[in-house]
C-alpha atoms as a PDB file:
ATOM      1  CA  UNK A   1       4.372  16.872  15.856  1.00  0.00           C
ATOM      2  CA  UNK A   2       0.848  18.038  14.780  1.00  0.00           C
ATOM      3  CA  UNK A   3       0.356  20.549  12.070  1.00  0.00           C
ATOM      4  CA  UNK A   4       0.361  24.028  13.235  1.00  0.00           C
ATOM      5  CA  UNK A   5      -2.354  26.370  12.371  1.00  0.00           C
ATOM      6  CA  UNK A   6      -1.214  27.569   8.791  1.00  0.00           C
ATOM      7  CA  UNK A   7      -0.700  23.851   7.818  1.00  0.00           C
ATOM      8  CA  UNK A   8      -3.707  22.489   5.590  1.00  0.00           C
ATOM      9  CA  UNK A   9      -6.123  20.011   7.992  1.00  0.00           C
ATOM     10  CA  UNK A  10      -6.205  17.500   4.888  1.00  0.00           C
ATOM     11  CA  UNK A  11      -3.374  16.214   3.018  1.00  0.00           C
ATOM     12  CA  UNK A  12      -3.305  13.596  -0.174  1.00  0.00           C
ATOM     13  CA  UNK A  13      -0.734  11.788  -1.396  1.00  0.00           C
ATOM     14  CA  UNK A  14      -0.535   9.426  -4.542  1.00  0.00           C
ATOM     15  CA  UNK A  15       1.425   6.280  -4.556  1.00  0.00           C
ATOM     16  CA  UNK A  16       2.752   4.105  -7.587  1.00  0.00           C
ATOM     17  CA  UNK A  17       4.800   0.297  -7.968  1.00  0.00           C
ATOM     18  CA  UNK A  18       5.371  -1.548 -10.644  1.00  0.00           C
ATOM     19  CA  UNK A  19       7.379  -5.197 -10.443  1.00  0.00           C
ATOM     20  CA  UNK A  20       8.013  -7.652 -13.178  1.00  0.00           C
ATOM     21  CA  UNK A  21       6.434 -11.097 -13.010  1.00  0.00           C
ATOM     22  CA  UNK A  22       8.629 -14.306 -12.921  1.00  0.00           C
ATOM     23  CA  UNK A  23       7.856 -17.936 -12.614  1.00  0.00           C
ATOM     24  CA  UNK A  24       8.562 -19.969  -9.717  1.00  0.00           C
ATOM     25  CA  UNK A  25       7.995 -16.895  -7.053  1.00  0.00           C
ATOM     26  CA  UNK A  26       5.278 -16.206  -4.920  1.00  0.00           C
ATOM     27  CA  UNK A  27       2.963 -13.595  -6.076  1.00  0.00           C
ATOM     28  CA  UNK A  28       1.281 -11.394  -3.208  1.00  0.00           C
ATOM     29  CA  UNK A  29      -0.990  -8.106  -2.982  1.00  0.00           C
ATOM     30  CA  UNK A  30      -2.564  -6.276  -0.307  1.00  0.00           C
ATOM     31  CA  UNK A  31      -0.856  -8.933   1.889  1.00  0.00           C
ATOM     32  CA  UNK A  32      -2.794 -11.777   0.320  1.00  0.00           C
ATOM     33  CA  UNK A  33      -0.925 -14.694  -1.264  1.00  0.00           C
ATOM     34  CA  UNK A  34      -2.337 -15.636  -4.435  1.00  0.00           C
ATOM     35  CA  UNK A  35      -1.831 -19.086  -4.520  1.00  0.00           C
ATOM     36  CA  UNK A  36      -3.246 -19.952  -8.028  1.00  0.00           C
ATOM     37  CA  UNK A  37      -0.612 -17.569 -10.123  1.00  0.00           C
ATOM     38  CA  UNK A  38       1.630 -19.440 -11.651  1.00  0.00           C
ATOM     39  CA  UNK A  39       3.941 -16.474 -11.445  1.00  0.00           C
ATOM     40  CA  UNK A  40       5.234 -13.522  -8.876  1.00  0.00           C
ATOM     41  CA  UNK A  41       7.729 -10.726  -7.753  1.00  0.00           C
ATOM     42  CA  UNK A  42      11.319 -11.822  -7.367  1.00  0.00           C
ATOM     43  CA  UNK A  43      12.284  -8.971  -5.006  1.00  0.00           C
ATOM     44  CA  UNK A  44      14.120  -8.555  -1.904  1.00  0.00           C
ATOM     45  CA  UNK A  45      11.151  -8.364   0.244  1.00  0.00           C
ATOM     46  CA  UNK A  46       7.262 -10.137  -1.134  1.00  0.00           C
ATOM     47  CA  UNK A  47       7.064  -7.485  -3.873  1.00  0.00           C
ATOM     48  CA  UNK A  48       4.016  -6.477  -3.215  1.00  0.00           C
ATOM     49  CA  UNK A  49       2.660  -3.704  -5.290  1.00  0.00           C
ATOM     50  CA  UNK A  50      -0.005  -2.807  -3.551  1.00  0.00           C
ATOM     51  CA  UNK A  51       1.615  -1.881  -0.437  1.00  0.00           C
ATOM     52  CA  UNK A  52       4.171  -0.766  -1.949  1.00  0.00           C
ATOM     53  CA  UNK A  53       2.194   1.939  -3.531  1.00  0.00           C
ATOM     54  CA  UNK A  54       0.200   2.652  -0.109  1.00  0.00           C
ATOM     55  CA  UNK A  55       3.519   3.474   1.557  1.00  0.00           C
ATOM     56  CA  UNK A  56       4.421   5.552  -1.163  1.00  0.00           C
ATOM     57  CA  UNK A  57       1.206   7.525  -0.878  1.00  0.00           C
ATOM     58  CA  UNK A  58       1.184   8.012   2.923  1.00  0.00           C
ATOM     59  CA  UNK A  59       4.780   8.971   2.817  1.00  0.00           C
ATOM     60  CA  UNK A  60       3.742  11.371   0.187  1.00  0.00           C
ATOM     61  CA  UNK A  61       1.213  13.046   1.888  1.00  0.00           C
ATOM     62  CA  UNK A  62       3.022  13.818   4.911  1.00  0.00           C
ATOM     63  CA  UNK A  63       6.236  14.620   2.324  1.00  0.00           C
ATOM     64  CA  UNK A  64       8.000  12.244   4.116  1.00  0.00           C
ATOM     65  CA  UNK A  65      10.482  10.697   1.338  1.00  0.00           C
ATOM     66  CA  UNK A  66       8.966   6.836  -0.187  1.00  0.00           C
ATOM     67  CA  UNK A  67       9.138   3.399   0.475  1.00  0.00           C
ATOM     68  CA  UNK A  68      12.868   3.368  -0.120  1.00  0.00           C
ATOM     69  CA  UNK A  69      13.489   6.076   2.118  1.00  0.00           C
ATOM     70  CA  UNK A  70      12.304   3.885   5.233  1.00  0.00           C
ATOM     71  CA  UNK A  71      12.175   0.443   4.086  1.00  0.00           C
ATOM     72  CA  UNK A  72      15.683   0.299   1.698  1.00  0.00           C
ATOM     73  CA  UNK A  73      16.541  -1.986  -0.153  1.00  0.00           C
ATOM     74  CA  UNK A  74      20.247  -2.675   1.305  1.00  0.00           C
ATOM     75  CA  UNK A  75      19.017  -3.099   4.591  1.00  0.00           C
ATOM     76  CA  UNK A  76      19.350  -6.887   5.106  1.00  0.00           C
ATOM     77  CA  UNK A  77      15.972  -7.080   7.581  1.00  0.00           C
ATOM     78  CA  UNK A  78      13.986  -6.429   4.940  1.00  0.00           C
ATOM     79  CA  UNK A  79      15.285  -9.853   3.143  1.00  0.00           C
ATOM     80  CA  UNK A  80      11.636 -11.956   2.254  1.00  0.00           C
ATOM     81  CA  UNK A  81       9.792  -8.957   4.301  1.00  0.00           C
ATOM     82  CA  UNK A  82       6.164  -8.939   4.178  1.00  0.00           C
ATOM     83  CA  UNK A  83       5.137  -5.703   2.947  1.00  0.00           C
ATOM     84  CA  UNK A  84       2.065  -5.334   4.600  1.00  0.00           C
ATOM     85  CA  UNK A  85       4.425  -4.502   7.684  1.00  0.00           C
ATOM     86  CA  UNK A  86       5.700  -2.292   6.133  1.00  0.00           C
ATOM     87  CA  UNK A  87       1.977  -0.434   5.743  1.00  0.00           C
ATOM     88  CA  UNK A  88       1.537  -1.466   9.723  1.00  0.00           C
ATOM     89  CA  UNK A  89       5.287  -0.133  10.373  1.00  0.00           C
ATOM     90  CA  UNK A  90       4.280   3.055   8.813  1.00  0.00           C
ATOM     91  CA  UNK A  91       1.244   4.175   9.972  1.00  0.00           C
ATOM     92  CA  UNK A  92       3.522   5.736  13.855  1.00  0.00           C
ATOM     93  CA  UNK A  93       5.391   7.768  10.973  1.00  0.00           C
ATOM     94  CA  UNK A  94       2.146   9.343   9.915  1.00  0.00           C
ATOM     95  CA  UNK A  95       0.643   9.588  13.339  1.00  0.00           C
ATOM     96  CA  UNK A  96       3.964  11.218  14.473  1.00  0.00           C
ATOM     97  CA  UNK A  97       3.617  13.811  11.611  1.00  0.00           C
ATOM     98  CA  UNK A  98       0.064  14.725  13.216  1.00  0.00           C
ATOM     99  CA  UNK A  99      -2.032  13.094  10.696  1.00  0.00           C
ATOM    100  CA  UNK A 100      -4.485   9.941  10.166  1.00  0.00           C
ATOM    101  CA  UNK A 101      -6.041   8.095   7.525  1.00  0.00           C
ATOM    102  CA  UNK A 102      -9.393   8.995   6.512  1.00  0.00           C
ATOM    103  CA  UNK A 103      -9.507   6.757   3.177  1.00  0.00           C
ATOM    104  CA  UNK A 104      -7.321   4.416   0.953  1.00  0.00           C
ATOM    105  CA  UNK A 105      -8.478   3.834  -2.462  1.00  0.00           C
ATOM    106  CA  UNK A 106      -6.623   1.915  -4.594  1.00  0.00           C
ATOM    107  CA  UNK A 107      -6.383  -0.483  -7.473  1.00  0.00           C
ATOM    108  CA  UNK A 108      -3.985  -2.734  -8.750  1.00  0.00           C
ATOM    109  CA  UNK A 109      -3.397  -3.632 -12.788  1.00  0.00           C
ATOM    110  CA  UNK A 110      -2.690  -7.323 -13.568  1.00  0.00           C
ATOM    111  CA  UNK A 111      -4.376  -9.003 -17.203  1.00  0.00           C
ATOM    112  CA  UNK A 112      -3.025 -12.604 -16.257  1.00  0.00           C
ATOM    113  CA  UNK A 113      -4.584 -13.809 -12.877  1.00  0.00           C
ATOM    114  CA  UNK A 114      -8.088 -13.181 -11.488  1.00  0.00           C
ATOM    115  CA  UNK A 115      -7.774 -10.680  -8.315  1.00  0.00           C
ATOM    116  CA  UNK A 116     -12.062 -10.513  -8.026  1.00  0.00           C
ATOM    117  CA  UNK A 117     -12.228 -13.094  -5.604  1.00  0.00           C
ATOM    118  CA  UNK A 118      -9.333 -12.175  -3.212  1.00  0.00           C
ATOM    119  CA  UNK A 119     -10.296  -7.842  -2.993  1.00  0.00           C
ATOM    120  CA  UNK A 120     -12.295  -8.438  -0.176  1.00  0.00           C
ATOM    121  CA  UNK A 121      -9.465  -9.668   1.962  1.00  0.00           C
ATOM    122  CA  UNK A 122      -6.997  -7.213   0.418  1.00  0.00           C
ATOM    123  CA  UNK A 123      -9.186  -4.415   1.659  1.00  0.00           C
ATOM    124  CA  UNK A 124      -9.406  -5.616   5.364  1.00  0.00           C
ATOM    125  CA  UNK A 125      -5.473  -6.642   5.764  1.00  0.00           C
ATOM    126  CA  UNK A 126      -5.130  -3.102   4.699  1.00  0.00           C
ATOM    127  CA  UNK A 127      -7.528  -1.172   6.892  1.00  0.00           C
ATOM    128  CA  UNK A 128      -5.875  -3.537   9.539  1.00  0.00           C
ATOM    129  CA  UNK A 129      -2.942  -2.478   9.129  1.00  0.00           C
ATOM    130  CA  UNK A 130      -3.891   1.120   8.635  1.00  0.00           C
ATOM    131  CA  UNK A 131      -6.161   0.960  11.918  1.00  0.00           C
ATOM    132  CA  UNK A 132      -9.280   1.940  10.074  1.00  0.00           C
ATOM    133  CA  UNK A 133     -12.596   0.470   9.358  1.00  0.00           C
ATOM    134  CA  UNK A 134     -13.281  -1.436   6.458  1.00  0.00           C
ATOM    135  CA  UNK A 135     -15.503   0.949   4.735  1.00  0.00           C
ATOM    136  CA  UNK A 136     -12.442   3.452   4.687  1.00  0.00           C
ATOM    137  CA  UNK A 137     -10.182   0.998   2.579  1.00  0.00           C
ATOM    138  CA  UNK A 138     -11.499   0.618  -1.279  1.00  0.00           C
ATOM    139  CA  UNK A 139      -9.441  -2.302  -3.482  1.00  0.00           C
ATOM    140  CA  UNK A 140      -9.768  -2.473  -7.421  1.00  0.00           C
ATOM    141  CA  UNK A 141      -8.475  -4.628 -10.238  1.00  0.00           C
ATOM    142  CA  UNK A 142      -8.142  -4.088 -13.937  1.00  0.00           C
ATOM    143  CA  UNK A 143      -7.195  -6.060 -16.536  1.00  0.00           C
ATOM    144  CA  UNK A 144      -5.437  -3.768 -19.561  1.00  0.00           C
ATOM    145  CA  UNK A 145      -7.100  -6.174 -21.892  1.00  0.00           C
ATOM    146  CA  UNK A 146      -3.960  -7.760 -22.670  1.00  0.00           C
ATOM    147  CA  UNK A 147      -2.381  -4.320 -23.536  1.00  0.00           C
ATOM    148  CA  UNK A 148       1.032  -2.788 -21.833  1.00  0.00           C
ATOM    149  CA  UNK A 149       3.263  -5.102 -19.575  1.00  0.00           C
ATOM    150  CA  UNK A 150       0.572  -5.558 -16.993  1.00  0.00           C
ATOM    151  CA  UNK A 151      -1.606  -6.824 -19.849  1.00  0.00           C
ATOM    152  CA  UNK A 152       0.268  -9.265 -21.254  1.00  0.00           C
ATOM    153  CA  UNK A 153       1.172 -10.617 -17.398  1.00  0.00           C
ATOM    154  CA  UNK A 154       4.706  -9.719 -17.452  1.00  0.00           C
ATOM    155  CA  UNK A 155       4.247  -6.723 -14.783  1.00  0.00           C
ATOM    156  CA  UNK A 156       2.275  -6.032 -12.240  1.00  0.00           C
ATOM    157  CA  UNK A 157       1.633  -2.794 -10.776  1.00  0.00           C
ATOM    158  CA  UNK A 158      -0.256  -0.676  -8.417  1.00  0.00           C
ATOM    159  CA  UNK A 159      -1.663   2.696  -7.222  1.00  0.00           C
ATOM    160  CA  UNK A 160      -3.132   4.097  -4.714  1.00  0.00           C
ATOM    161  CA  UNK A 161      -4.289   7.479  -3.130  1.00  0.00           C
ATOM    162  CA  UNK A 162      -4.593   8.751   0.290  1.00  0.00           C
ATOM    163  CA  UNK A 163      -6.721  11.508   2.411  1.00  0.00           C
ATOM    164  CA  UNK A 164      -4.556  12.184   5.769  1.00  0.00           C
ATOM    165  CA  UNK A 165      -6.904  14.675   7.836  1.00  0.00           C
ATOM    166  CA  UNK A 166      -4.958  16.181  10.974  1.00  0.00           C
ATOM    167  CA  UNK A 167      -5.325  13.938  14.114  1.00  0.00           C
ATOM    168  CA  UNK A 168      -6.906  15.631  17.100  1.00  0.00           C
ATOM    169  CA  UNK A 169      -7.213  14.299  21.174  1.00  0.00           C
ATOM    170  CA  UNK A 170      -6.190  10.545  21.417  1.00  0.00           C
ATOM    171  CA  UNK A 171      -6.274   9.949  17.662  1.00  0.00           C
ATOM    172  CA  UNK A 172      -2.985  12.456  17.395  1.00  0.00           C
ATOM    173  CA  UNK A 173      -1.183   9.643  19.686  1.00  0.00           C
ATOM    174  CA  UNK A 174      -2.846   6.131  18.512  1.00  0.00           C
ATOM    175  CA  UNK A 175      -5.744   4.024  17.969  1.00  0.00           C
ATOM    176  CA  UNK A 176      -8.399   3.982  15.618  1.00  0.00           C
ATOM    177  CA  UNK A 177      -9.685   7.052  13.270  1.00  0.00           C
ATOM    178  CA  UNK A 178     -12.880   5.741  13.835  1.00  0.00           C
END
């Protein structure tokens, strides 16, 4: 249903995940497995942070519950899920509330394992799963400088922020924001 005329055009939401880091598991953000850790999320579904937190924010922004509200973790389908479909699986949630993604900016903390070299593809699994263009999809990394959980590599986590605008003609029912 699309916002009615009292409803604000724009709407932001915030998203946050944090997972602790074990050895032996796969580790994967933005839907990109990074091979070289030596560590990773031992979690019902990939773990992934980073989409974790992007569900979290569009949920937010249409006040819409979290990740847990849609994607439980009892619910036995989502058993070695790859989160990214969960980002994909969510977008006809926000459409359906009568909004679409204008921008995605994000960034995820991790001291341990170099992320620099695997943004790039971060960014476009995410503004492919979000049905956006690239340039609407920003990816950071940060270190902590060995400080906190994520600093020391025993964590991981992520946040990220999105701007919803209200969808209008075919953008209201599908396809690209673009």
């Amino acid at each position: 249903m699309p916002p009615s005329s009292d409803e604000s055009p724009v709407r932001i939401g915030l998203g946050h995940d944090i997972h602790a880091l074990h050895p032996g598991h796969q580790l994967w953000l933005g839907g990109v497995h990074v091979v070289e850790s030596p560590v990773g999320f031992a979690t019902h579904s990939d773990g992934d942070v980073l989409c974790h937190a992007v569900v979290d924010a569009l949920a937010g922004a249409i006040a819409d519950g979290d990740l847990g509200t849609h994607f439980p973790e009892d619910d036995p389908s989502a058993d070695d899920a790859r989160s990214l479909d969960f980002v994909r699986d969510f977008l006809p949630v926000v459409r359906r509330a009568g909004y679409q993604v204008l921008n995605l900016d994000s960034f995820i903390t991790l001291g341990t394992t170099k992320l620099r070299p695997h943004l790039e593809e971060m960014a476009g699994n995410l503004a492919s799963a979000l049905d956006v263009r690239r340039d609407q999809v920003s990816v950071k990394a940060r270190s902590h400088d060995g400080i906190g959980p994520e600093g020391r590599g025993e964590a991981a986590s992520a946040t990220a922020s999105v701007l919803l605008r209200a969808a209008t003609g075919a953008g209201a029912a599908g396809g690209s924001s673009t």
